[in-house]
PDB file of N, CA and C in Angstrom:
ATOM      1  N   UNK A   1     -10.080   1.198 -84.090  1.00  0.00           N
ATOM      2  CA  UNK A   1     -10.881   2.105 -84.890  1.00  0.00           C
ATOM      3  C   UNK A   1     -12.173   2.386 -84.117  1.00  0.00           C
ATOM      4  N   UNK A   2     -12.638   3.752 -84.043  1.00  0.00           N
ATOM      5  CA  UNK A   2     -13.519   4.023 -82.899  1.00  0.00           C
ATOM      6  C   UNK A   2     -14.832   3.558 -84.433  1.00  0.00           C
ATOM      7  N   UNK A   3     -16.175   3.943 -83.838  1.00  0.00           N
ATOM      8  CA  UNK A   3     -17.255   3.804 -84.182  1.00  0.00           C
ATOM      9  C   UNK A   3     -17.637   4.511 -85.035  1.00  0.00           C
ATOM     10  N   UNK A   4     -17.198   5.712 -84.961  1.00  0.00           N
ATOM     11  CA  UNK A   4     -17.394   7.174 -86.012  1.00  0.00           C
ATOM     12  C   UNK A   4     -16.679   6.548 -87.447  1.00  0.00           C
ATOM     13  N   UNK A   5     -15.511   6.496 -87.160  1.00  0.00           N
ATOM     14  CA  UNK A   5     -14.543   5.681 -88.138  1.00  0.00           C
ATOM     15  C   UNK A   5     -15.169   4.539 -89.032  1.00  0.00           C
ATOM     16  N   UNK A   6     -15.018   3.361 -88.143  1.00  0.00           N
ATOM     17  CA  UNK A   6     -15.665   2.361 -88.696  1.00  0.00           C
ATOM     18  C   UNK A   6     -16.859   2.531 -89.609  1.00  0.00           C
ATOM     19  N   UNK A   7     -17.924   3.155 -89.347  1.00  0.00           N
ATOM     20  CA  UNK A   7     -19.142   3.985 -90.030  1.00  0.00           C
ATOM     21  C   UNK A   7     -18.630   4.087 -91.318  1.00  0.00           C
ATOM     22  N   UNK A   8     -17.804   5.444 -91.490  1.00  0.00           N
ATOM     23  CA  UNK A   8     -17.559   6.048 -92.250  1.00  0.00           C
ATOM     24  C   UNK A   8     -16.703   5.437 -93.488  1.00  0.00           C
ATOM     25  N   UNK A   9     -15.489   4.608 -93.014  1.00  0.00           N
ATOM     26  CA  UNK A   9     -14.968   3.571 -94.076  1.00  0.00           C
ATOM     27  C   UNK A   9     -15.965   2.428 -94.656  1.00  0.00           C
ATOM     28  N   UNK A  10     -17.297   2.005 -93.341  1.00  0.00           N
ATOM     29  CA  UNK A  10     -17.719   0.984 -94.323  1.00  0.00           C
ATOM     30  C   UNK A  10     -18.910   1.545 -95.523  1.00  0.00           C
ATOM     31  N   UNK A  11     -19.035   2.839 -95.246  1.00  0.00           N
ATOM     32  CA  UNK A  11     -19.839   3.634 -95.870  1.00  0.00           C
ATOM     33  C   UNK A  11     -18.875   3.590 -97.701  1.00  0.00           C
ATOM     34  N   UNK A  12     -17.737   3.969 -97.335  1.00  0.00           N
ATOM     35  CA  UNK A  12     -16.441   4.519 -98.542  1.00  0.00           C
ATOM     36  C   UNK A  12     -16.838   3.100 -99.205  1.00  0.00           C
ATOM     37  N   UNK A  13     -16.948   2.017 -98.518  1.00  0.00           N
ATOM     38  CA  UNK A  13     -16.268   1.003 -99.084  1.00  0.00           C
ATOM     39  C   UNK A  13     -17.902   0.145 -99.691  1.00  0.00           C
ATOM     40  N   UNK A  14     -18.625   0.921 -99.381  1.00  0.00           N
ATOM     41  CA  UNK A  14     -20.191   0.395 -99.632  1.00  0.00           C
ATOM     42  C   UNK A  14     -20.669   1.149-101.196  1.00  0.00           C
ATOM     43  N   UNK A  15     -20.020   2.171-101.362  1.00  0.00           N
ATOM     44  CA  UNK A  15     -20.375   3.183-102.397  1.00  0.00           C
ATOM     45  C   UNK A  15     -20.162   2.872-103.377  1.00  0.00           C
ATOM     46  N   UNK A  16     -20.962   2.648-104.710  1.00  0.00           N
ATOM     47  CA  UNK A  16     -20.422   2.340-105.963  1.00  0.00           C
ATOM     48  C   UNK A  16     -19.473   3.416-106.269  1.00  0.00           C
ATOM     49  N   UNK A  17     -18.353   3.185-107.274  1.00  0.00           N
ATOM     50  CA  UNK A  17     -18.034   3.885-108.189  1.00  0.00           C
ATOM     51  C   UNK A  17     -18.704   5.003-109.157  1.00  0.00           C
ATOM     52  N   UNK A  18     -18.482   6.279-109.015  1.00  0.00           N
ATOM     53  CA  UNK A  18     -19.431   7.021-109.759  1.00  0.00           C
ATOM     54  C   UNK A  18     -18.039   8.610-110.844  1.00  0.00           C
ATOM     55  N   UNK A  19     -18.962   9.264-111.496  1.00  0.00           N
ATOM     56  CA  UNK A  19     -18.598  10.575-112.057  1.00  0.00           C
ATOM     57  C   UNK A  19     -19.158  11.718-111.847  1.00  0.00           C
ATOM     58  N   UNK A  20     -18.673  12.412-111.276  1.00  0.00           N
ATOM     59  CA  UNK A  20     -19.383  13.647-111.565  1.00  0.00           C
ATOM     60  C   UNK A  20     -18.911  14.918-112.477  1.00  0.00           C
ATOM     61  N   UNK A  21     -19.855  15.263-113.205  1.00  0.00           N
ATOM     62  CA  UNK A  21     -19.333  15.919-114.289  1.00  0.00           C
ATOM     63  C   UNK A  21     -19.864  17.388-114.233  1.00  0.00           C
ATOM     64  N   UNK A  22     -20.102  17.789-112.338  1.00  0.00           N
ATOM     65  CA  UNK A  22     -19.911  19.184-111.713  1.00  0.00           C
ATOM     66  C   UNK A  22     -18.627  20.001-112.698  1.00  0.00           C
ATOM     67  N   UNK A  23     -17.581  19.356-112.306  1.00  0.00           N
ATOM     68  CA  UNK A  23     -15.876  20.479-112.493  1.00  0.00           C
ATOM     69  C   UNK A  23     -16.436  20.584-113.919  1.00  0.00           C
ATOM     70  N   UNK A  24     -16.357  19.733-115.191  1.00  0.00           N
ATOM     71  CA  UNK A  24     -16.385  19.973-116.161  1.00  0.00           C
ATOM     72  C   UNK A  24     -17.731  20.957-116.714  1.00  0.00           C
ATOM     73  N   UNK A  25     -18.938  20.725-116.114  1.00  0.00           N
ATOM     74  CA  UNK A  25     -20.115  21.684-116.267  1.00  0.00           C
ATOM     75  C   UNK A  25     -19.381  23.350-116.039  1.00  0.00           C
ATOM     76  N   UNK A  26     -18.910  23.108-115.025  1.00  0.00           N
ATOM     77  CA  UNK A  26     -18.671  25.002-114.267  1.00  0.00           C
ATOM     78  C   UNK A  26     -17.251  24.870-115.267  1.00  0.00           C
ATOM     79  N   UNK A  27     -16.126  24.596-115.815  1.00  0.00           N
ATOM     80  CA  UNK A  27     -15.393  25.214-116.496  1.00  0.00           C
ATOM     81  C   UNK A  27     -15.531  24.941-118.077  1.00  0.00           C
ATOM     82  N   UNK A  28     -16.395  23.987-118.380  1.00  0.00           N
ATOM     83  CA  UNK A  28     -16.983  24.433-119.741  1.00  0.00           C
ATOM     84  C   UNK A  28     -17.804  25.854-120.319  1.00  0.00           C
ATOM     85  N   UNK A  29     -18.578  26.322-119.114  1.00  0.00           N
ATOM     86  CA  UNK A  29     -19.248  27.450-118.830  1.00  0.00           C
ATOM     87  C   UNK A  29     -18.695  28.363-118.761  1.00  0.00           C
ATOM     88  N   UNK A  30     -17.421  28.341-118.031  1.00  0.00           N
ATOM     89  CA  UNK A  30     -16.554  29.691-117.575  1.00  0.00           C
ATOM     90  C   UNK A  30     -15.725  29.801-119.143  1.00  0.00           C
ATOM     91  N   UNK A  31     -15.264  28.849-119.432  1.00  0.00           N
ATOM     92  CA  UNK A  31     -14.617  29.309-121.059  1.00  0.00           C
ATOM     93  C   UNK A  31     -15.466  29.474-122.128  1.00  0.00           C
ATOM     94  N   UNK A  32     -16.383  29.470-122.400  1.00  0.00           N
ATOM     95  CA  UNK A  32     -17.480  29.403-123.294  1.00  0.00           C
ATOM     96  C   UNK A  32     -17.915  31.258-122.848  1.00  0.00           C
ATOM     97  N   UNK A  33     -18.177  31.718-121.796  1.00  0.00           N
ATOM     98  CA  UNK A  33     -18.548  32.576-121.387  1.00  0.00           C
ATOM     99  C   UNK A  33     -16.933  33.906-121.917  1.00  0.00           C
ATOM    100  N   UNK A  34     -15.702  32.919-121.384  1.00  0.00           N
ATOM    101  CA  UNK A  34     -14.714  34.520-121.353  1.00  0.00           C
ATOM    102  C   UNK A  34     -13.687  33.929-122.520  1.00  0.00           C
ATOM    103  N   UNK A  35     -13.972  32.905-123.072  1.00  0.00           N
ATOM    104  CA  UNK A  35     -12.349  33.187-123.936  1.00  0.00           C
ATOM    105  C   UNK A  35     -12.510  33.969-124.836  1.00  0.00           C
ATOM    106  N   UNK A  36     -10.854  34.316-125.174  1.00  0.00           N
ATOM    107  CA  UNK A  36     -10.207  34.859-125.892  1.00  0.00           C
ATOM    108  C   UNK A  36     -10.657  36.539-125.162  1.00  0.00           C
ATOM    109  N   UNK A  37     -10.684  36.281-123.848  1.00  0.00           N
ATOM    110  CA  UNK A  37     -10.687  37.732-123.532  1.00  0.00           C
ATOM    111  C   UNK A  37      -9.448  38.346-122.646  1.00  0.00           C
ATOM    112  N   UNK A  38      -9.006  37.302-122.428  1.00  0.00           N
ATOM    113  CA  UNK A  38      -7.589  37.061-121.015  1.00  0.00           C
ATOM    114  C   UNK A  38      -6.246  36.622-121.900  1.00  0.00           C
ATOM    115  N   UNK A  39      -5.437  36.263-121.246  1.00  0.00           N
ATOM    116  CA  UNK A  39      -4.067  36.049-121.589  1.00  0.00           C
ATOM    117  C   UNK A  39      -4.563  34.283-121.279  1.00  0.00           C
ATOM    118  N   UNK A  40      -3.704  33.070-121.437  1.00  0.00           N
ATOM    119  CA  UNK A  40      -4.040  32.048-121.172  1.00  0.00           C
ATOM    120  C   UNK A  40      -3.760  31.838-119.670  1.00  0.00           C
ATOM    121  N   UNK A  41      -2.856  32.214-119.127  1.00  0.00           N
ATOM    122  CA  UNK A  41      -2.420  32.078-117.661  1.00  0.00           C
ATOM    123  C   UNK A  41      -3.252  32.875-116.731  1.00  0.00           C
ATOM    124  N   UNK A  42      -3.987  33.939-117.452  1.00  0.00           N
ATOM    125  CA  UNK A  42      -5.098  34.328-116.352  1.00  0.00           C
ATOM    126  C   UNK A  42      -6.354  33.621-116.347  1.00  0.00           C
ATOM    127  N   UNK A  43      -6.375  32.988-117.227  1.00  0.00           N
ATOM    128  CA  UNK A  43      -8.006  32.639-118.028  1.00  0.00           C
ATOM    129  C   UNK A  43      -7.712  31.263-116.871  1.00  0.00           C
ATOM    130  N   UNK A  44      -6.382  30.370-116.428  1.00  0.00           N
ATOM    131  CA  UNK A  44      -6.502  29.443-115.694  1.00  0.00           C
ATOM    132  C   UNK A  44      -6.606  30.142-114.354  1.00  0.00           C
ATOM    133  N   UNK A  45      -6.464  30.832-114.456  1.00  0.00           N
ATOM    134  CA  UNK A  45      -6.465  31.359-112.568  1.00  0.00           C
ATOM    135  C   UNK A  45      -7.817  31.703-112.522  1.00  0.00           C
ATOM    136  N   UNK A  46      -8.732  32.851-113.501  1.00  0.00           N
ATOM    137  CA  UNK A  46      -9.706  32.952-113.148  1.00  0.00           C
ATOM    138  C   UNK A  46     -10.791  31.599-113.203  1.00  0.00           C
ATOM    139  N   UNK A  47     -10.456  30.643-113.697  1.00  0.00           N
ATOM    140  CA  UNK A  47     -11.277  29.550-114.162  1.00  0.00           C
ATOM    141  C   UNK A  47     -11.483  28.789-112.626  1.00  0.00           C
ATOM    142  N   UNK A  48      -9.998  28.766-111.894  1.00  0.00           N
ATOM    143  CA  UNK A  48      -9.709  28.243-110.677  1.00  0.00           C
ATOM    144  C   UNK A  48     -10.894  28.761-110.058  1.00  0.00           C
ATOM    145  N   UNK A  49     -10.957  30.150-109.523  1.00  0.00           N
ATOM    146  CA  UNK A  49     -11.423  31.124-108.952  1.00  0.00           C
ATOM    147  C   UNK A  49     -12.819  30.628-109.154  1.00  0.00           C
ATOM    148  N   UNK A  50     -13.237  30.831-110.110  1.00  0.00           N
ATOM    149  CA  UNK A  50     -14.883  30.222-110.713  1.00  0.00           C
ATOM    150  C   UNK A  50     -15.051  28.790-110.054  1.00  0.00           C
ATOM    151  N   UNK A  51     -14.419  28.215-110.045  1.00  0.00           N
ATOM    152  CA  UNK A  51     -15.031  26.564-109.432  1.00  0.00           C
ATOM    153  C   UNK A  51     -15.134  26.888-108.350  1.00  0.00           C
ATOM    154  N   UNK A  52     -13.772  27.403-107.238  1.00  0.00           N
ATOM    155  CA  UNK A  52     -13.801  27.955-105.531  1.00  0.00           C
ATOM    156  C   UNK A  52     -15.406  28.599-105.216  1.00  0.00           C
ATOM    157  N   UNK A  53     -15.205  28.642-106.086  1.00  0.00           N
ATOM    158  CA  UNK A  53     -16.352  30.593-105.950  1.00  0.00           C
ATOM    159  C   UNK A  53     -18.180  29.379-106.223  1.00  0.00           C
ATOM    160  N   UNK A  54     -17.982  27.754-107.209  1.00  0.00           N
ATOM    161  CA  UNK A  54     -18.968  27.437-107.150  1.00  0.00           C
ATOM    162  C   UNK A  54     -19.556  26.400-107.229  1.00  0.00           C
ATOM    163  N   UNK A  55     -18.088  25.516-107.003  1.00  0.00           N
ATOM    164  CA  UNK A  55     -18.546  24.250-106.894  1.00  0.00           C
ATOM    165  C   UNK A  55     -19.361  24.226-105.209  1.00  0.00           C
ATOM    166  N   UNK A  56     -20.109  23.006-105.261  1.00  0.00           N
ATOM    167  CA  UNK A  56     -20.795  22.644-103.865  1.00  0.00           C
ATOM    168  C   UNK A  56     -19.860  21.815-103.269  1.00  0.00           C
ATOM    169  N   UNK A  57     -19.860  21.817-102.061  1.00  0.00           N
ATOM    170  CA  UNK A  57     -18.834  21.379-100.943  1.00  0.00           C
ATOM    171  C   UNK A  57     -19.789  20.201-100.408  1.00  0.00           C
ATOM    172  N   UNK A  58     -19.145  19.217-100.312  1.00  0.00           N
ATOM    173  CA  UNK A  58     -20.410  18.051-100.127  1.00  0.00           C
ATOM    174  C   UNK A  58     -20.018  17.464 -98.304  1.00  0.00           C
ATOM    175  N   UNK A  59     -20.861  17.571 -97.763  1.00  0.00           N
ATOM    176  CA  UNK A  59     -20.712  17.158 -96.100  1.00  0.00           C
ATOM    177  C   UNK A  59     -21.559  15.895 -95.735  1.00  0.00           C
ATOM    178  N   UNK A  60     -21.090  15.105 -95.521  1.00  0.00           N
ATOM    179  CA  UNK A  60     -21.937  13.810 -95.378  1.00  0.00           C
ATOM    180  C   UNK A  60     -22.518  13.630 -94.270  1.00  0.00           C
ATOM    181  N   UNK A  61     -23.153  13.034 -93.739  1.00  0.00           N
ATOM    182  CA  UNK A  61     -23.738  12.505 -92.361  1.00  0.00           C
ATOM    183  C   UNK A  61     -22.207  11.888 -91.491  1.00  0.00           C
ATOM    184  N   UNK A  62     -22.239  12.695 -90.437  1.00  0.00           N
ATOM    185  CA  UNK A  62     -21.112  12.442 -89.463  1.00  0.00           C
ATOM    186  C   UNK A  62     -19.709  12.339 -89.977  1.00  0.00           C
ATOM    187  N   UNK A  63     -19.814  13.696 -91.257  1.00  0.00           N
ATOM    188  CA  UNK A  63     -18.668  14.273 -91.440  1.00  0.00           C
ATOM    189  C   UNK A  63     -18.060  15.451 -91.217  1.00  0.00           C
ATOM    190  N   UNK A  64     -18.285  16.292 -89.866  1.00  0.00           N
ATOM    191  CA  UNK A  64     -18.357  17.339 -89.744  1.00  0.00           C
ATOM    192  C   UNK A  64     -17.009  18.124 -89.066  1.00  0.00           C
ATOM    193  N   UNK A  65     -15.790  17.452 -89.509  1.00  0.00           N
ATOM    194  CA  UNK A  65     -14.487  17.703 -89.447  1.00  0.00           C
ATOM    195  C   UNK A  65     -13.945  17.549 -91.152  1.00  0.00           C
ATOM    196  N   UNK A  66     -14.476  17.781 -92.334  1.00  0.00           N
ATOM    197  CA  UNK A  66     -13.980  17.545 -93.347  1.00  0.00           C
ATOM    198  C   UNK A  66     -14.987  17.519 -94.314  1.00  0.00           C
ATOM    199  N   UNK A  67     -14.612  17.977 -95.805  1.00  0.00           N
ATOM    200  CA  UNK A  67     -15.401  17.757 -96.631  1.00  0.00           C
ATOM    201  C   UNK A  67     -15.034  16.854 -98.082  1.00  0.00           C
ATOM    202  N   UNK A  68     -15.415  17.174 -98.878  1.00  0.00           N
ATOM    203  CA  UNK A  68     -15.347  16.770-100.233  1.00  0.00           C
ATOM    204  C   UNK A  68     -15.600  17.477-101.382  1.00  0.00           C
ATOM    205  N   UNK A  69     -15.210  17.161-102.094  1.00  0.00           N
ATOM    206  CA  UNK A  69     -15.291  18.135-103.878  1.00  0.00           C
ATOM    207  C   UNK A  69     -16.228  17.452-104.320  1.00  0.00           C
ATOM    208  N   UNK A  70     -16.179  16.310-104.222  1.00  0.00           N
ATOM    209  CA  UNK A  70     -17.071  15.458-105.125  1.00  0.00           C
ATOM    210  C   UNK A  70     -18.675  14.509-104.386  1.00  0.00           C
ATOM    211  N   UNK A  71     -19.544  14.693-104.904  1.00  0.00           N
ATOM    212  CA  UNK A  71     -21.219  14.324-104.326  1.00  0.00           C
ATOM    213  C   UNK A  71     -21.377  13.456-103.730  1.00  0.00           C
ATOM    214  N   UNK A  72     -20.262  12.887-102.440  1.00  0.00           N
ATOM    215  CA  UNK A  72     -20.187  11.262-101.954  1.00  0.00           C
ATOM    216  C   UNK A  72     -19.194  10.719-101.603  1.00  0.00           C
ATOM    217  N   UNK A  73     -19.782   9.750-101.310  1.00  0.00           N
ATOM    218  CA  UNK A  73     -17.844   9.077-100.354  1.00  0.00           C
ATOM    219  C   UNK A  73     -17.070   8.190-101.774  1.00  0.00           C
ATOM    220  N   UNK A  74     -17.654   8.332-102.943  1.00  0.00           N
ATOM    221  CA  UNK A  74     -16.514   7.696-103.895  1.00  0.00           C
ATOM    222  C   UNK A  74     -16.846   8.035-105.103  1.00  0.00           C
ATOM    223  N   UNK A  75     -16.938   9.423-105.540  1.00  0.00           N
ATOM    224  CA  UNK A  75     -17.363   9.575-106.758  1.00  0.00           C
ATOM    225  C   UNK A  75     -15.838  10.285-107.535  1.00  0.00           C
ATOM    226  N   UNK A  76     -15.942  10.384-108.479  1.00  0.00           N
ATOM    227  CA  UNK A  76     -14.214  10.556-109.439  1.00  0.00           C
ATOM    228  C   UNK A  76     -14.856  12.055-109.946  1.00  0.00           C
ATOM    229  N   UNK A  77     -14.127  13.355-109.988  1.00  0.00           N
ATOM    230  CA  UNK A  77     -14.386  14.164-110.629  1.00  0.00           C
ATOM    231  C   UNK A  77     -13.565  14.660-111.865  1.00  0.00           C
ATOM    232  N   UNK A  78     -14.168  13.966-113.220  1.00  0.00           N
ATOM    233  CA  UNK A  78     -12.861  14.175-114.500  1.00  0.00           C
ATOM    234  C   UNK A  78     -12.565  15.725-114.440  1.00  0.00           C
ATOM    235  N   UNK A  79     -11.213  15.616-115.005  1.00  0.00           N
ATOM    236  CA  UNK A  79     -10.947  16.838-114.687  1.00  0.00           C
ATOM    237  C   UNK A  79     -10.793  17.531-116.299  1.00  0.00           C
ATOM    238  N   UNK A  80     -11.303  18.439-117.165  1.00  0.00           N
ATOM    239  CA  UNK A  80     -10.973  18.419-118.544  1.00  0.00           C
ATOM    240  C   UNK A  80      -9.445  19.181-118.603  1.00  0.00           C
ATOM    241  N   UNK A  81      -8.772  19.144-119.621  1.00  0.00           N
ATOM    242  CA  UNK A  81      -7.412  19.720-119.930  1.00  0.00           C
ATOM    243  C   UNK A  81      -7.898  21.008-120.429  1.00  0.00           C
TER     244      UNK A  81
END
C-alpha cells in the first residue's frame, strides 16, 4: 500500500460515524415545491435531476481522482422513500 493510500484509509478509519441530512433537505424541498404537478414517475426523475443539479460533491485533501456524495470519509446519507 503506497503512502497516498495508507493516508487515506487511516483517515476512513479515523472518522466517526456521522448523517447527513443534505439528500433529504434538497428532496423534501423539491416535493414540497412541485407535487401534484407531474405524473409520479416524472416527479422521481425530476427529483433525481434536482439533487445532480445540487447536491455538493465533497473532495477531500489528496483526493483528487474521486469524490463523494456525502461531507467526509464516513458519513451515511439517509435516503427518504
Amino acid at each position: 500500500m503506497n503512502t497516498r493510500t495508507a493516508k487515506l484509509r487511516q483517515e476512513s478509519l479515523d472518522a466517526l460515524p456521522a448523517l447527513s441530512g443534505e439528500r433529504a433537505d434538497l428532496i423534501t424541498a423539491f416535493y414540497q415545491g412541485n407535487l401534484g404537478k407531474h405524473s409520479v414517475p416524472v416527479m422521481r426523475a425530476l427529483a433525481f435531476q434536482h439533487l445532480c443539479e445540487h447536491k455538493t460533491l465533497w473532495l477531500g485533501t489528496g483526493n483528487s481522482s474521486w469524490g463523494s456524495v456525502v461531507p467526509g470519509p464516513r458519513p451515511c446519507p439517509p435516503t427518504p422513500n
